[in-house]
PDB file of N, CA and C in Angstrom:
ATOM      1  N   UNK A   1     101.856 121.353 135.143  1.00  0.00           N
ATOM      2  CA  UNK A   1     101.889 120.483 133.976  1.00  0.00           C
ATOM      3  C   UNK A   1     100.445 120.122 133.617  1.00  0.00           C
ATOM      4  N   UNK A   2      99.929 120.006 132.796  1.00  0.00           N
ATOM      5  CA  UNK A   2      98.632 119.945 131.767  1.00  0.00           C
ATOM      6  C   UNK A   2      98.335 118.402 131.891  1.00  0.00           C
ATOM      7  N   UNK A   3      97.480 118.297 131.588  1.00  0.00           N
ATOM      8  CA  UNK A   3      97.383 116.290 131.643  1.00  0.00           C
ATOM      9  C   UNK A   3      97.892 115.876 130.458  1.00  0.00           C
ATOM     10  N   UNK A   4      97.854 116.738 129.189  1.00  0.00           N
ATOM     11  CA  UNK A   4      98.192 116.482 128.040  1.00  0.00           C
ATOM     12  C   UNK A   4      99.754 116.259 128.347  1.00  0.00           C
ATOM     13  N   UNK A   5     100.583 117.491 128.758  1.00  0.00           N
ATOM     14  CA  UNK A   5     101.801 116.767 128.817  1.00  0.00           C
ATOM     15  C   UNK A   5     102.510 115.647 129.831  1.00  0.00           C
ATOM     16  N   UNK A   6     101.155 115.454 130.702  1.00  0.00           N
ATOM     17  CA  UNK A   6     101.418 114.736 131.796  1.00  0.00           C
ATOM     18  C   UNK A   6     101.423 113.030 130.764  1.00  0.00           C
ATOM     19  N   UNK A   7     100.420 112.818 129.725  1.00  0.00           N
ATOM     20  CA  UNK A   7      99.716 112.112 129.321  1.00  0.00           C
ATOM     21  C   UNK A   7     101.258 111.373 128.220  1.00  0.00           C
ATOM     22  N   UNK A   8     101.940 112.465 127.346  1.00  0.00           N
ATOM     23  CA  UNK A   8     102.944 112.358 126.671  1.00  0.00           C
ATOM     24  C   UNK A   8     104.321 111.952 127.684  1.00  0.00           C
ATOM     25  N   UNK A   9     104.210 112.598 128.444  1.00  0.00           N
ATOM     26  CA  UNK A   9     105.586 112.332 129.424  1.00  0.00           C
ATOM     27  C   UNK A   9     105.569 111.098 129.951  1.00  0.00           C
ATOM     28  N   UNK A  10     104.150 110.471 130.048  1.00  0.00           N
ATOM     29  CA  UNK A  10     103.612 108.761 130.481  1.00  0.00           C
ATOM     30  C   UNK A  10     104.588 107.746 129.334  1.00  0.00           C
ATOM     31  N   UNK A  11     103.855 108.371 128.197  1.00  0.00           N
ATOM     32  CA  UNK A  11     103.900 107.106 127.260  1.00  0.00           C
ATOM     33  C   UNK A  11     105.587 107.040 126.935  1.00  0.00           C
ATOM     34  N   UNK A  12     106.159 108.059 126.318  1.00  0.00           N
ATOM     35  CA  UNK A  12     107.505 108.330 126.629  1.00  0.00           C
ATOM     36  C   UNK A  12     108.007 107.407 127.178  1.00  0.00           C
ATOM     37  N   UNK A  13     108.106 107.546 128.685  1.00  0.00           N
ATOM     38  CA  UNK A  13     108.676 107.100 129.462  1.00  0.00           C
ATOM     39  C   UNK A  13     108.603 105.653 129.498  1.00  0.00           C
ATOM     40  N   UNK A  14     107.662 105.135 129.505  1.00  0.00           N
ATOM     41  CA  UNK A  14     106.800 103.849 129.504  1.00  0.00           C
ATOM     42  C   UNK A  14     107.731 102.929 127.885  1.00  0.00           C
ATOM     43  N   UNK A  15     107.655 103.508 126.790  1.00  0.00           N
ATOM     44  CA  UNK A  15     108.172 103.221 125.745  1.00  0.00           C
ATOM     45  C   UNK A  15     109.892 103.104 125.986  1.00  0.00           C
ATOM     46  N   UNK A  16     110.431 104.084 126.303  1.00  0.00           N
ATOM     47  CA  UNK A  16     111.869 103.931 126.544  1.00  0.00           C
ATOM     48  C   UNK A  16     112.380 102.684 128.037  1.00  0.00           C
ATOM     49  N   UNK A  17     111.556 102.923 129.088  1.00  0.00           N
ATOM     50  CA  UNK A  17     111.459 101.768 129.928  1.00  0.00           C
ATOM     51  C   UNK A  17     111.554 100.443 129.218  1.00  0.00           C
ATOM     52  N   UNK A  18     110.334 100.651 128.903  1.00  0.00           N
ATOM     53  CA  UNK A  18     110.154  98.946 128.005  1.00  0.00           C
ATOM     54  C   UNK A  18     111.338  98.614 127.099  1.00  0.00           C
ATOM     55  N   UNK A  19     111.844  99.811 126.009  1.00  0.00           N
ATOM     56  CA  UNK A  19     112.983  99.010 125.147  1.00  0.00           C
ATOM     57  C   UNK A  19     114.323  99.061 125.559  1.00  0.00           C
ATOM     58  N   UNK A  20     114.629 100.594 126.596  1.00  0.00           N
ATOM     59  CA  UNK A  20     116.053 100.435 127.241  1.00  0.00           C
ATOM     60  C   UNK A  20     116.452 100.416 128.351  1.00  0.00           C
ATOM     61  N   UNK A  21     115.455 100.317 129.265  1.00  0.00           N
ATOM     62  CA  UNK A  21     116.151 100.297 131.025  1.00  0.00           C
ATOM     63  C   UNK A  21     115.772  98.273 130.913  1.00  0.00           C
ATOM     64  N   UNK A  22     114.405  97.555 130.567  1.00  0.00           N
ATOM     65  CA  UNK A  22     114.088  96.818 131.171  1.00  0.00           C
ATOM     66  C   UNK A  22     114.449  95.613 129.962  1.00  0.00           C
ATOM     67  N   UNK A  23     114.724  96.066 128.773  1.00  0.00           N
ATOM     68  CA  UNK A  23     115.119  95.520 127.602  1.00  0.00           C
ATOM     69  C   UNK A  23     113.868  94.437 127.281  1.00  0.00           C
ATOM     70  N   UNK A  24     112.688  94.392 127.997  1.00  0.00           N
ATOM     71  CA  UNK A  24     111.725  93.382 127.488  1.00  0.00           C
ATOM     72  C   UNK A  24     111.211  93.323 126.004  1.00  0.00           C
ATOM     73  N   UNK A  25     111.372  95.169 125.532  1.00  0.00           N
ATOM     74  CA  UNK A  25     111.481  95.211 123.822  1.00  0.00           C
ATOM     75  C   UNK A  25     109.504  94.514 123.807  1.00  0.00           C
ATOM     76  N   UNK A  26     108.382  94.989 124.730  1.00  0.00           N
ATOM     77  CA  UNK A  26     107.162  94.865 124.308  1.00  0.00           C
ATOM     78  C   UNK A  26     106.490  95.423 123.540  1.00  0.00           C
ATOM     79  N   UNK A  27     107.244  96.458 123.125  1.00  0.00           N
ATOM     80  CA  UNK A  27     106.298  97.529 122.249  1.00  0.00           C
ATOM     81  C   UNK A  27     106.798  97.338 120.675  1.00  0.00           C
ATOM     82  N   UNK A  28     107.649  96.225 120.793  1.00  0.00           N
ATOM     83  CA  UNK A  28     108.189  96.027 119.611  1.00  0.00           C
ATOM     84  C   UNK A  28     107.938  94.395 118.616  1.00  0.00           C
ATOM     85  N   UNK A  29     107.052  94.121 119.685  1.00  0.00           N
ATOM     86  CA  UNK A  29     106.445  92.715 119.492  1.00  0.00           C
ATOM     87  C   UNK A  29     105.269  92.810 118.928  1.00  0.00           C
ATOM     88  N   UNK A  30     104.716  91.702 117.887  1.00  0.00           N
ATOM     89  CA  UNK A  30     103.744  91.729 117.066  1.00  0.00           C
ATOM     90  C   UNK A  30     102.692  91.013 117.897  1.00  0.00           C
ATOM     91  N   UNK A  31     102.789  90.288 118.743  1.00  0.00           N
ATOM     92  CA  UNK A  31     101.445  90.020 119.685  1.00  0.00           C
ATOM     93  C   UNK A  31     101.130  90.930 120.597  1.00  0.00           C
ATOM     94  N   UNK A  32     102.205  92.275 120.897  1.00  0.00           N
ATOM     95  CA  UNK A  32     101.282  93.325 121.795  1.00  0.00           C
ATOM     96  C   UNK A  32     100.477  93.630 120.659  1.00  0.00           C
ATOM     97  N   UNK A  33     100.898  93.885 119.603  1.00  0.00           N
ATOM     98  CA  UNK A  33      99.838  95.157 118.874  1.00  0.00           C
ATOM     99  C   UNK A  33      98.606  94.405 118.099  1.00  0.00           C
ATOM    100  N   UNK A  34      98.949  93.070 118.418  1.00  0.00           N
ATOM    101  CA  UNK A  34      97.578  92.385 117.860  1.00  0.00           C
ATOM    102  C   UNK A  34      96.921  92.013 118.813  1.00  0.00           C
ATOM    103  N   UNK A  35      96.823  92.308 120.310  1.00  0.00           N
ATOM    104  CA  UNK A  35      96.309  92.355 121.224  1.00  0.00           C
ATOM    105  C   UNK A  35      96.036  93.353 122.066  1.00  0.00           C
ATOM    106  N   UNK A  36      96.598  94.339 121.618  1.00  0.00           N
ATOM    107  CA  UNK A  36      96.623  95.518 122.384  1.00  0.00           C
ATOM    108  C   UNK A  36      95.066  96.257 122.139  1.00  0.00           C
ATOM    109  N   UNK A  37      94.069  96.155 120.673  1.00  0.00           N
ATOM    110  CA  UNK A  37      92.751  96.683 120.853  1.00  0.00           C
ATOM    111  C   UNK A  37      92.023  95.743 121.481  1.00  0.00           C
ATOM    112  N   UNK A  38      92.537  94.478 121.709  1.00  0.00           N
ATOM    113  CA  UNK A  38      91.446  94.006 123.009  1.00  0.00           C
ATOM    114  C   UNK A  38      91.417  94.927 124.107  1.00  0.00           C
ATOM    115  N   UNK A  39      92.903  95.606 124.717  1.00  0.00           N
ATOM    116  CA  UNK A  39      92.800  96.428 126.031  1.00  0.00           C
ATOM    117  C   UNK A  39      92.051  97.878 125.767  1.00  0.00           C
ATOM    118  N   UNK A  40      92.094  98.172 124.232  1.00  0.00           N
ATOM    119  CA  UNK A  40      91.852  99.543 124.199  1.00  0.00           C
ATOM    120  C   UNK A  40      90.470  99.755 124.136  1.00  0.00           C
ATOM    121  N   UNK A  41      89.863  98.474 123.759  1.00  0.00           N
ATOM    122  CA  UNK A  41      88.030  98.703 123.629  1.00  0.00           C
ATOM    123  C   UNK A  41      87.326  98.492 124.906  1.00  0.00           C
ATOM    124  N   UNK A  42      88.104  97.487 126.092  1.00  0.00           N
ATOM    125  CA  UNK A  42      87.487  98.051 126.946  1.00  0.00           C
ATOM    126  C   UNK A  42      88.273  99.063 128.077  1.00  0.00           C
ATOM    127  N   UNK A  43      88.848  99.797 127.649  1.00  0.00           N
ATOM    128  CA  UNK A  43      89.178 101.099 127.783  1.00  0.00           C
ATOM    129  C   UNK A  43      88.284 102.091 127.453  1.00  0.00           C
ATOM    130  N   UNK A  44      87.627 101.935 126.597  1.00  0.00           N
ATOM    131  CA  UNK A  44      87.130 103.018 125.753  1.00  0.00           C
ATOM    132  C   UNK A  44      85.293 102.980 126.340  1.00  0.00           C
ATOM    133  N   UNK A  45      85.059 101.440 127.461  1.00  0.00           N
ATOM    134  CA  UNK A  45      83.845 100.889 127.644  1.00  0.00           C
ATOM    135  C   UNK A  45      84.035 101.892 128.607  1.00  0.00           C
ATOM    136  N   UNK A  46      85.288 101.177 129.594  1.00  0.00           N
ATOM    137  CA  UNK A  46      85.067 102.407 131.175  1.00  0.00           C
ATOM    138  C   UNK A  46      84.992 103.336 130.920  1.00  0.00           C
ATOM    139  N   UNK A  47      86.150 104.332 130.320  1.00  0.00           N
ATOM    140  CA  UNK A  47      85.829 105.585 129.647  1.00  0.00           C
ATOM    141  C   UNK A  47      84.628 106.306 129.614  1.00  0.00           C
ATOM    142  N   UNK A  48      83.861 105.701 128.332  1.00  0.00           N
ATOM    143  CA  UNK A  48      82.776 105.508 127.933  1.00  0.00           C
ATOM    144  C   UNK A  48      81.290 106.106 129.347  1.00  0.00           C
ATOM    145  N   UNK A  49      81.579 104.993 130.219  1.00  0.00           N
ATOM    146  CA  UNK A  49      80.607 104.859 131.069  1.00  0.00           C
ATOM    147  C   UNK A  49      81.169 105.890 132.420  1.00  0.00           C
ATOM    148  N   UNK A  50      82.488 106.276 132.752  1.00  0.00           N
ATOM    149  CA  UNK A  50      82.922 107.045 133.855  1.00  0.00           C
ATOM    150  C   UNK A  50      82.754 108.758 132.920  1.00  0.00           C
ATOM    151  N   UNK A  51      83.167 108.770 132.071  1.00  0.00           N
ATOM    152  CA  UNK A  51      82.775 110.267 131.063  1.00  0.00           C
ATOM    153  C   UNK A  51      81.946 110.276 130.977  1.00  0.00           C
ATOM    154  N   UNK A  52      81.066 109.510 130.042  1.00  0.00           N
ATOM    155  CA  UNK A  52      79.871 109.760 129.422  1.00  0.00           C
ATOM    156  C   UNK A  52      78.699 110.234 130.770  1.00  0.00           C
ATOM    157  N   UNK A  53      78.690 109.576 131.968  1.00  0.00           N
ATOM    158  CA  UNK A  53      78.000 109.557 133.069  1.00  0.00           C
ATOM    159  C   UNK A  53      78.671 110.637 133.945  1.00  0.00           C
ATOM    160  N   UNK A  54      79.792 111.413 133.547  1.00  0.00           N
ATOM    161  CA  UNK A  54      79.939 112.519 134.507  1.00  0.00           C
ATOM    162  C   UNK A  54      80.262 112.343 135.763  1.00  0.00           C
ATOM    163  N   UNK A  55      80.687 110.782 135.810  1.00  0.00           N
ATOM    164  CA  UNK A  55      81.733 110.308 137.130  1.00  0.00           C
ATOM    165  C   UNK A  55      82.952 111.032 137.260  1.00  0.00           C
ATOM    166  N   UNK A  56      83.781 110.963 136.020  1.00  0.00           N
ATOM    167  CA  UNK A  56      85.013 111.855 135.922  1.00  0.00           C
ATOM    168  C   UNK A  56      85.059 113.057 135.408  1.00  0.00           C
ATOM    169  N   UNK A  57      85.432 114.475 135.656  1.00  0.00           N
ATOM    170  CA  UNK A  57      85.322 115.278 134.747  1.00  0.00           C
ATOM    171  C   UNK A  57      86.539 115.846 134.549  1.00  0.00           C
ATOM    172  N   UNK A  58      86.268 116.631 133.484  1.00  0.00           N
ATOM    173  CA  UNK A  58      88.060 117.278 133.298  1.00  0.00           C
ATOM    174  C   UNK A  58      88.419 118.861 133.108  1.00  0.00           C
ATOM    175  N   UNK A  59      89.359 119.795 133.493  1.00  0.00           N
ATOM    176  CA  UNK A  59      89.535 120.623 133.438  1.00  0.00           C
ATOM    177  C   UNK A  59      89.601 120.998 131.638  1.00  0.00           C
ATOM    178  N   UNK A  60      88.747 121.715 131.342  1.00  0.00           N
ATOM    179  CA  UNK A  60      88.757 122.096 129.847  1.00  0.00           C
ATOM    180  C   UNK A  60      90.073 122.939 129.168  1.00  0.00           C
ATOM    181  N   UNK A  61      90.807 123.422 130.178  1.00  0.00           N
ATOM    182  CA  UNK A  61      92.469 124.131 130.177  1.00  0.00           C
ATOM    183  C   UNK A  61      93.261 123.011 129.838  1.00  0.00           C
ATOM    184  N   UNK A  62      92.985 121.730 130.471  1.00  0.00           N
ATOM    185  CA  UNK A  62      94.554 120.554 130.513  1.00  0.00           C
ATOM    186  C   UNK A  62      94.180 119.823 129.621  1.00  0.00           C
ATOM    187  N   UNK A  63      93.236 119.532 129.157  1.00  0.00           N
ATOM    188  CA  UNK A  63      93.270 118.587 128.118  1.00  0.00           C
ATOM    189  C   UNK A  63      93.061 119.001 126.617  1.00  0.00           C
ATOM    190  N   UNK A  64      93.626 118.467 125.343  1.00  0.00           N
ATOM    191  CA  UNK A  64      93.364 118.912 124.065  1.00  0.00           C
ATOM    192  C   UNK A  64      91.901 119.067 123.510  1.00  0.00           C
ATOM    193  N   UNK A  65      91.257 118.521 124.415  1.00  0.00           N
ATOM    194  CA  UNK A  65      89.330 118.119 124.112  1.00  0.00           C
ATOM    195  C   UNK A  65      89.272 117.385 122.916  1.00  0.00           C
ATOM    196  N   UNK A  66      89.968 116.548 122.280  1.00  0.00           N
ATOM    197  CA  UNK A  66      89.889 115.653 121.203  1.00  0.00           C
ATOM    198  C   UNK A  66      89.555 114.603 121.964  1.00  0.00           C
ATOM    199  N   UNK A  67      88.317 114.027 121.845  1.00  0.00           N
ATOM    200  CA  UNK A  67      87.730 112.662 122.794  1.00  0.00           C
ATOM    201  C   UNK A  67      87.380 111.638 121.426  1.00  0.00           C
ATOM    202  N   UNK A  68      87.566 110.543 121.950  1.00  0.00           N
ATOM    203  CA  UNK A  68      87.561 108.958 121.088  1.00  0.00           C
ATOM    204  C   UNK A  68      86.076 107.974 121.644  1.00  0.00           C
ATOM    205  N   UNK A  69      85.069 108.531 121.455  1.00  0.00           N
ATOM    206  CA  UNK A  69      83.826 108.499 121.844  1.00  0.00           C
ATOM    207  C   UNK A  69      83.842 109.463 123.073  1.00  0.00           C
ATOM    208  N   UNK A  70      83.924 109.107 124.288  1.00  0.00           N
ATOM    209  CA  UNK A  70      83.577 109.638 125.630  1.00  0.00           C
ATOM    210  C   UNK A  70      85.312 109.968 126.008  1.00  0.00           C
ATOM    211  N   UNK A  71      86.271 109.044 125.643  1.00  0.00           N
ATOM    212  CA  UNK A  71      87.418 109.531 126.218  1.00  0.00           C
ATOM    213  C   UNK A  71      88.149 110.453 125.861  1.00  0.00           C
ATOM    214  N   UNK A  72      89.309 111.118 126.425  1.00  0.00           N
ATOM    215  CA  UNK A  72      90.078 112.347 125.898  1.00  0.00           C
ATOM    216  C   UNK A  72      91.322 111.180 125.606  1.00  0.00           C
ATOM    217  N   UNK A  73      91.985 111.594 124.464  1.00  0.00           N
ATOM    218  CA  UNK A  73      93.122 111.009 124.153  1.00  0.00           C
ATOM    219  C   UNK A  73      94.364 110.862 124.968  1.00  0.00           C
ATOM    220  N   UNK A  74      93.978 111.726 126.140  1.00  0.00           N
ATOM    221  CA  UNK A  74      94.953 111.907 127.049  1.00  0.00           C
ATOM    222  C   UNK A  74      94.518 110.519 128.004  1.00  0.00           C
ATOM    223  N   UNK A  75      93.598 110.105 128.545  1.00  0.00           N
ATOM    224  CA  UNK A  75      93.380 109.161 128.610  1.00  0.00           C
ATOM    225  C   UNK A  75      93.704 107.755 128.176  1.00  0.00           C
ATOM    226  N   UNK A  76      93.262 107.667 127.040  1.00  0.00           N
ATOM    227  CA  UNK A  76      93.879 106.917 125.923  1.00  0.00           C
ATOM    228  C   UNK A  76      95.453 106.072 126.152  1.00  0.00           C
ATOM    229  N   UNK A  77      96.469 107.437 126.384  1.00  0.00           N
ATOM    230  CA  UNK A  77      97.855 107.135 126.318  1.00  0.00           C
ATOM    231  C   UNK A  77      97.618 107.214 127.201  1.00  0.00           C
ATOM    232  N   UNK A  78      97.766 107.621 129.086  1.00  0.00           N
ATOM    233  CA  UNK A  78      97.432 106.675 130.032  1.00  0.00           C
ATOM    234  C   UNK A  78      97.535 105.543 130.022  1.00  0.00           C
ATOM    235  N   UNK A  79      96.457 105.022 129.543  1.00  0.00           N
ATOM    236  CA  UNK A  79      96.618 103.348 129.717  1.00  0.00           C
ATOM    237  C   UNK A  79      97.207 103.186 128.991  1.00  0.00           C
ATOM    238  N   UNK A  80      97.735 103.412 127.570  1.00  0.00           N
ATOM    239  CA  UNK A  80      98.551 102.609 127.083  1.00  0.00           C
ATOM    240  C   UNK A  80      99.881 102.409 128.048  1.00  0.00           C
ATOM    241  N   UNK A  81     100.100 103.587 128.250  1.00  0.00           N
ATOM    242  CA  UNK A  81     101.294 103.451 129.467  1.00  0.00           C
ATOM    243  C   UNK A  81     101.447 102.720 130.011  1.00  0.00           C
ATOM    244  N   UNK A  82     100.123 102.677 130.880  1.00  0.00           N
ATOM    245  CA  UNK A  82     100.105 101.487 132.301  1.00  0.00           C
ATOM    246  C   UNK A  82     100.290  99.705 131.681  1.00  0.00           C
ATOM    247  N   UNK A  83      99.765 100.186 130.386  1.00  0.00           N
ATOM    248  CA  UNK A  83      99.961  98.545 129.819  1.00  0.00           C
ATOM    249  C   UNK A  83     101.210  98.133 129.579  1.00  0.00           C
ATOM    250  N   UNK A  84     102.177  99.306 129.051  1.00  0.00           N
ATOM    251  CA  UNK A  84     103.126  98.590 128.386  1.00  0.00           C
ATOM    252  C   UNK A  84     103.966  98.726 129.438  1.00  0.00           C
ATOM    253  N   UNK A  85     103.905  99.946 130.560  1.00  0.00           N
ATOM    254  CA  UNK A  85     104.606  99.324 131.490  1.00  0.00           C
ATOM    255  C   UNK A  85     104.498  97.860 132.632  1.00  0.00           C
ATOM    256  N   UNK A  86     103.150  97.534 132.693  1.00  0.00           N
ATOM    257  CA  UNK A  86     102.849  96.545 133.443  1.00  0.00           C
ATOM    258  C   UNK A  86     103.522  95.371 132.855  1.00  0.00           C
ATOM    259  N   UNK A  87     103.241  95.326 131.600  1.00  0.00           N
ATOM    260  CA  UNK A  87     103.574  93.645 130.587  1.00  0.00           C
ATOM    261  C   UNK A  87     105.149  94.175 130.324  1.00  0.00           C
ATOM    262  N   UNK A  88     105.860  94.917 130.517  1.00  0.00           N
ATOM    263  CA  UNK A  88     107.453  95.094 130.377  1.00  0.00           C
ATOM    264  C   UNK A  88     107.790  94.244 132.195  1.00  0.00           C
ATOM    265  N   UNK A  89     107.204  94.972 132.797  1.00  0.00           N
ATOM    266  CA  UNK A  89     107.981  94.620 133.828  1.00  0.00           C
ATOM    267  C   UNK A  89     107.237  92.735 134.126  1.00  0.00           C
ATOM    268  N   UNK A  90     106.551  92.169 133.827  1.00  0.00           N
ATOM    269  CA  UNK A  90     106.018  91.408 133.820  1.00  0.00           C
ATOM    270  C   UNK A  90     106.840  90.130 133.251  1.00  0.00           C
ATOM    271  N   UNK A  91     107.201  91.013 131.418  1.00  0.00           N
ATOM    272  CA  UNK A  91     108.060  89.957 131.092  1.00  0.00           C
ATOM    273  C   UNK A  91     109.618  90.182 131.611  1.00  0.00           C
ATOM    274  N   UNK A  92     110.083  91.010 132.203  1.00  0.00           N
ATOM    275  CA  UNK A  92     111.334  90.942 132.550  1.00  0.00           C
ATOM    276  C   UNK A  92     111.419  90.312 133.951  1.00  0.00           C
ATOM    277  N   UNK A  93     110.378  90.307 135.101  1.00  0.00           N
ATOM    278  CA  UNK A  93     110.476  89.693 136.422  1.00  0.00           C
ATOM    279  C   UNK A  93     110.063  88.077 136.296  1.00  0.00           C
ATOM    280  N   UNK A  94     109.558  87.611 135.134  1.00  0.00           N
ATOM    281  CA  UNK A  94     109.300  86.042 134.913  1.00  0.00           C
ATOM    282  C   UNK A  94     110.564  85.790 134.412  1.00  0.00           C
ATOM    283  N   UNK A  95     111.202  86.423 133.296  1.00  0.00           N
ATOM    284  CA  UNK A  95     112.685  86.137 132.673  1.00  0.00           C
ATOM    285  C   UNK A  95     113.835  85.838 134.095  1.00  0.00           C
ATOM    286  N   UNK A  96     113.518  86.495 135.204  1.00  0.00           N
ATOM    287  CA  UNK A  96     114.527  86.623 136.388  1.00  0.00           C
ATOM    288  C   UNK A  96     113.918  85.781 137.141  1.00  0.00           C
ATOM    289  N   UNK A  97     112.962  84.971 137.379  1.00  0.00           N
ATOM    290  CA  UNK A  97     112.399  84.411 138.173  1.00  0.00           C
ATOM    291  C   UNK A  97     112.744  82.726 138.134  1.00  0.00           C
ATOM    292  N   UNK A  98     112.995  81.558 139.229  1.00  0.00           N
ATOM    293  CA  UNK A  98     112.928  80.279 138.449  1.00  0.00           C
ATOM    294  C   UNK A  98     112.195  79.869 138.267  1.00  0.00           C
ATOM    295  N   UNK A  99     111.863  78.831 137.332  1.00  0.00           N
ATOM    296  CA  UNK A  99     111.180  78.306 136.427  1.00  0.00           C
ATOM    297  C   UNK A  99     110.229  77.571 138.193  1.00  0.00           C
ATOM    298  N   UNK A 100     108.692  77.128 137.959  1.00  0.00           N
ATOM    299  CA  UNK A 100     107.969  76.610 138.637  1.00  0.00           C
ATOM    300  C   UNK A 100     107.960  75.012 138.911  1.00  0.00           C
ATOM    301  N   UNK A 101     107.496  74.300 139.709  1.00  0.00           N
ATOM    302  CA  UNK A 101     107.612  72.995 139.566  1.00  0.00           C
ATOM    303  C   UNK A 101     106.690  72.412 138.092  1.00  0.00           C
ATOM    304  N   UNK A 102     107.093  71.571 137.893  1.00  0.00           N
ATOM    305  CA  UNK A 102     106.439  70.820 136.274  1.00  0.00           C
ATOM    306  C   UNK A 102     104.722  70.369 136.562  1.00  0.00           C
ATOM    307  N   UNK A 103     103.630  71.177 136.212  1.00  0.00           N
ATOM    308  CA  UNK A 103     102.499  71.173 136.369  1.00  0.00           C
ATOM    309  C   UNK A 103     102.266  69.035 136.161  1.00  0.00           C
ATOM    310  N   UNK A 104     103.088  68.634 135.388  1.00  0.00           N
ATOM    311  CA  UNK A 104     102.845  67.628 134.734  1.00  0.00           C
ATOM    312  C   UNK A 104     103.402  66.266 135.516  1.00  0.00           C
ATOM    313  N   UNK A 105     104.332  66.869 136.441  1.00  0.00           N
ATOM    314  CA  UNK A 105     104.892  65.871 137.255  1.00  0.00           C
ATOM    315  C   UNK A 105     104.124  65.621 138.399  1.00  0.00           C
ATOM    316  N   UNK A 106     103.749  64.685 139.436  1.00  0.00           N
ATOM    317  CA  UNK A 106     103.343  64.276 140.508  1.00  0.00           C
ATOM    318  C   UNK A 106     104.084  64.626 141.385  1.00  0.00           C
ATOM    319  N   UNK A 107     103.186  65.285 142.685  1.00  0.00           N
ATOM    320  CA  UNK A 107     103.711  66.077 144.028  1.00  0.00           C
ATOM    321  C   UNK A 107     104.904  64.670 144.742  1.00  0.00           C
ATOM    322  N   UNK A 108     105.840  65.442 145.118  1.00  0.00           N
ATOM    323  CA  UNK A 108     106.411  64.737 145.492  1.00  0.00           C
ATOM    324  C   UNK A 108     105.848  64.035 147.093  1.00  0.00           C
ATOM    325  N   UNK A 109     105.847  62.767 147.305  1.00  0.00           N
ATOM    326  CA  UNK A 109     105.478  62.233 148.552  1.00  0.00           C
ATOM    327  C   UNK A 109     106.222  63.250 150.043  1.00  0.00           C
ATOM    328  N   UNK A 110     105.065  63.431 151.279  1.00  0.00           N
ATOM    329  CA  UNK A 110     105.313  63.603 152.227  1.00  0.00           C
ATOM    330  C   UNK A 110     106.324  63.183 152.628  1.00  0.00           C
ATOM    331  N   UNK A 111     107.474  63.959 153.758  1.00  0.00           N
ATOM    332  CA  UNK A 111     108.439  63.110 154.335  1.00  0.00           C
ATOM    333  C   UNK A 111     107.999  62.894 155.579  1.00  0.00           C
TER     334      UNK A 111
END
C-alpha cells in the first residue's frame, strides 16, 4: 500500500468513526473547522522544519509529490486523521464519563 492510499484510507476511516461508530458528529461541527487551521499551521511548521531539513524523507514511488510548502499532502491528511480521531473519541469518553466535583464548591472537611 502507497502512503497515498495509506493517507486516504486514514482520513476515511477517521471521518466515518467520528460520524457513525462514535456518533460525536466532529467533523460536522462549526468550531472544528474554525479551529482546525490553528492545528494545520503548526502542522505545516513541523513539517516544514522535519522536510525541509531532511529529517524525514520519502519514497518518491508512494507519495503524489504535491507538497504544501515542505509537506506532502499525504501528510497533511495524516494529521487531520489523528485530529479528528483524537477530539471524536475525546468528546464521546467525557459524554460517558461523570461529571467532576464543582471547581466552585469547597473541599469537603477531613473525616
Amino acid at each position: 500500500m502507497t502512503y497515498t492510499a495509506a493517507a486516504v484510507t486514514g482520513v476515511v476511516a477517521a471521518v466515518l468513526i467520528d460520524v457513525f461508530v462514535l456518533r460525536s458528529r466532529v467533523v460536522l461541527g462549526r468550531v472544528f473547522w474554525c479551529t482546525y487551521p490553528i492545528v494545520f499551521g503548526f502542522q505545516l511548521l513541523s513539517n516544514g522544519i522535519l522536510t525541509g531539513r531532511g529529517v524525514v524523507l520519502y519514497n518518491p514511488a508512494d507519495i503524489l509529490g504535491l507538497r504544501l510548502v515542505y509537506a506532502p499532502v499525504e501528510d497533511l491528511a495524516f494529521g487531520f486523521a489523528l485530529v479528528v480521531l483524537t477530539l471524536s473519541l475525546w468528546v464521546r469518553l467525557s459524554a460517558a464519563s461523570p461529571p467532576g466535583p464543582d471547581p466552585s464548591e469547597p473541599p469537603a472537611p477531613p473525616r
